[in-house]
Protein backbone atom coordinates (compact mmCIF):
# COMPACT_ATOMS: atom_id res chain seq x y z
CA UNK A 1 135.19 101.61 40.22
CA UNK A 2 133.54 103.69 43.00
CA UNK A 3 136.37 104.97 45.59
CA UNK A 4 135.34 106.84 48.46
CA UNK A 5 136.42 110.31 49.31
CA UNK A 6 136.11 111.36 53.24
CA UNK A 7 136.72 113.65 55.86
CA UNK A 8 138.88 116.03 53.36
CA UNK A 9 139.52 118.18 56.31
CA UNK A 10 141.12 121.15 54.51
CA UNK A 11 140.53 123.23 51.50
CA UNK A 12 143.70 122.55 49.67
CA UNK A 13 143.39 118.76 50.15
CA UNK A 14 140.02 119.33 48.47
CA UNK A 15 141.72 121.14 45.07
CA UNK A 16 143.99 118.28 44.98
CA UNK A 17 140.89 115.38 45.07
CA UNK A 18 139.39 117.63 42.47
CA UNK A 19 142.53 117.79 39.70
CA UNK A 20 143.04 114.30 40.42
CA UNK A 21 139.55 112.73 40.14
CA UNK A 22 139.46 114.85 36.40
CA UNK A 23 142.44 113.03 35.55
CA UNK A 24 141.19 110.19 35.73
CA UNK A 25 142.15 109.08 39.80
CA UNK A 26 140.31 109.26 43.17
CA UNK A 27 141.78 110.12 46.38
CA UNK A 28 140.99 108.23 49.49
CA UNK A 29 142.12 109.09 52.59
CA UNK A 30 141.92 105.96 55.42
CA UNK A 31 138.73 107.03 57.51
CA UNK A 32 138.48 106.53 61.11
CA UNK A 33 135.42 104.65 62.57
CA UNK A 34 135.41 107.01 65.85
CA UNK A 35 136.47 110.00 66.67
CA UNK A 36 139.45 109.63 68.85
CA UNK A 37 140.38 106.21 67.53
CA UNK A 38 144.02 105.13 67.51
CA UNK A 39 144.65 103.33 63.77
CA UNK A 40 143.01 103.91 60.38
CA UNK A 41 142.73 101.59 57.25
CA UNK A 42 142.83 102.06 53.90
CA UNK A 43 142.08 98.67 51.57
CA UNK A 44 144.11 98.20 48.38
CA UNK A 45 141.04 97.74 45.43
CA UNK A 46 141.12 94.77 44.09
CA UNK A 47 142.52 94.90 40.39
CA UNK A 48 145.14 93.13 37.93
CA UNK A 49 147.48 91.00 39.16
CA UNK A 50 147.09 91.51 42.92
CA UNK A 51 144.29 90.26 45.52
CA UNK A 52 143.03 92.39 48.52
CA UNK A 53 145.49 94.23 50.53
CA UNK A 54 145.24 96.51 53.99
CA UNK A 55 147.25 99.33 54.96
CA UNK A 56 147.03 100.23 58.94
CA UNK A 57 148.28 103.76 60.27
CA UNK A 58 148.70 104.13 63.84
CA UNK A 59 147.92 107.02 63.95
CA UNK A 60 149.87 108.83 67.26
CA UNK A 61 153.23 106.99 65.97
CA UNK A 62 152.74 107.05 62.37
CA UNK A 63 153.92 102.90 62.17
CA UNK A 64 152.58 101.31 59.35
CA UNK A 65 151.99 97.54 58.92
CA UNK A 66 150.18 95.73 55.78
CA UNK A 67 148.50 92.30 55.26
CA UNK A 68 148.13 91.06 51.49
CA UNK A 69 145.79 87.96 51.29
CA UNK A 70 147.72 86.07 53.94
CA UNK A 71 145.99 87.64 57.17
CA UNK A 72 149.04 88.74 58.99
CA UNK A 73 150.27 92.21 59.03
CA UNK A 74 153.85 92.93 58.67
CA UNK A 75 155.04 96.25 59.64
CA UNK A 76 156.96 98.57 56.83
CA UNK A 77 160.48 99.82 57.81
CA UNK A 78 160.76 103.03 59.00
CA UNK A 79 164.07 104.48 57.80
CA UNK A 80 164.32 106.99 61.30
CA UNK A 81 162.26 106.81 63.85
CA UNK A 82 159.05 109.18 63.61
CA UNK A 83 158.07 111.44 66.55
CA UNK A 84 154.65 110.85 68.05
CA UNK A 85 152.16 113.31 66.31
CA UNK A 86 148.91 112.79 63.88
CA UNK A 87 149.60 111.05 60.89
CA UNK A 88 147.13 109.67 58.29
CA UNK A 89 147.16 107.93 54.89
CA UNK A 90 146.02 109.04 51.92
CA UNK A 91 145.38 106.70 48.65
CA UNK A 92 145.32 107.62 45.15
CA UNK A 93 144.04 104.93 42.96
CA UNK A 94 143.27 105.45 38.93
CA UNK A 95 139.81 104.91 37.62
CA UNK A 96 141.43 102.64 34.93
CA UNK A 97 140.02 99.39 36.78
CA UNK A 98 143.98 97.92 36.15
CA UNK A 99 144.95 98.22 39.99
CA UNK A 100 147.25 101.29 39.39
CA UNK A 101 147.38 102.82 43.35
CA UNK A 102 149.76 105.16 45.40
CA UNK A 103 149.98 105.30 48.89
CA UNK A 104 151.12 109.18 50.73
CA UNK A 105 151.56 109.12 54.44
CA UNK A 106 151.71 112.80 56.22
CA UNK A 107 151.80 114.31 59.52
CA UNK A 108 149.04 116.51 59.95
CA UNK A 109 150.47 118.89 63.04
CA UNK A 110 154.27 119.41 60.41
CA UNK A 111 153.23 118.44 57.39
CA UNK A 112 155.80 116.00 57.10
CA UNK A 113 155.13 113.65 53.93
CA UNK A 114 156.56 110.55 52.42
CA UNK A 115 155.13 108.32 49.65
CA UNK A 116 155.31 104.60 49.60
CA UNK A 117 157.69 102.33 47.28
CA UNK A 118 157.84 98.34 46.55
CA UNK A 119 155.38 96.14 46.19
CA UNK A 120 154.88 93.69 43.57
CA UNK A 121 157.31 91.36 45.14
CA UNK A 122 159.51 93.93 46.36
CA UNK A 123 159.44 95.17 49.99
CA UNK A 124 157.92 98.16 50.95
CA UNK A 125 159.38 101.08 51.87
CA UNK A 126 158.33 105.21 53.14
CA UNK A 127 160.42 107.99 51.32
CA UNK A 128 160.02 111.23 52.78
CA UNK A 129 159.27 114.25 50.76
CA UNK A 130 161.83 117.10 51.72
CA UNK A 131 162.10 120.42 50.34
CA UNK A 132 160.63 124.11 51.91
């Protein structure tokens, strides 16, 4: 499975894609089509049980919403409300062709990060990474 990897904007986020894609996994991180633009998208890959899926990041608010097969995006619950900054998605998906994927959101200005839980018939839902 081919999986792009774009606009890796710093160094360290670089190191990362590198230890991941020799263990076997491929960062992705949602690429906007113009500079300036408001949302990005990152697409699910296709793989074992589940069809095509689409994760959309505005990207001033951080909001997320997602649309599996049906065609209608549903927004995921935000726990607190997020302060307007610069937030992007980043996927990891394994090379195993099985469909294995994570989903990171961060805030580029703080650093503020939280991964994604559910799916699979459970609703989704952002945890935020704390710590120094």
């Amino acid at each position: 499975m081919l999986v792009r990897c774009q606009n890796l904007m710093r160094p360290t986020i670089a190191v990362a894609a590198l230890a991941a894609m020799s263990a076997g996994l491929a960062i992705e991180r949602a690429a906007a089509d113009t500079p300036g633009a408001a949302y990005e998208v990152v697409e699910v890959p296709t793989g074992g049980n589940y069809g095509r899926g689409l994760f959309r990041i505005n990207i001033a608010t951080g909001q997320v919403v997602t649309a599996w097969q049906s065609g209608n995006f549903s927004a995921i619950p935000e726990p607190t409300p997020l302060p307007a900054g610069n937030y992007h998605l980043y996927m990891t998906v394994s090379w195993d062709g099985k469909g294995a994927w994570t989903l990171d959101r961060v805030e580029s200005q703080t650093g503020r990060s939280w991964y994604l839980v559910g799916g699979g018939g459970s609703p989704f839902a952002w945890v935020e990474i704390t710590g120094p």
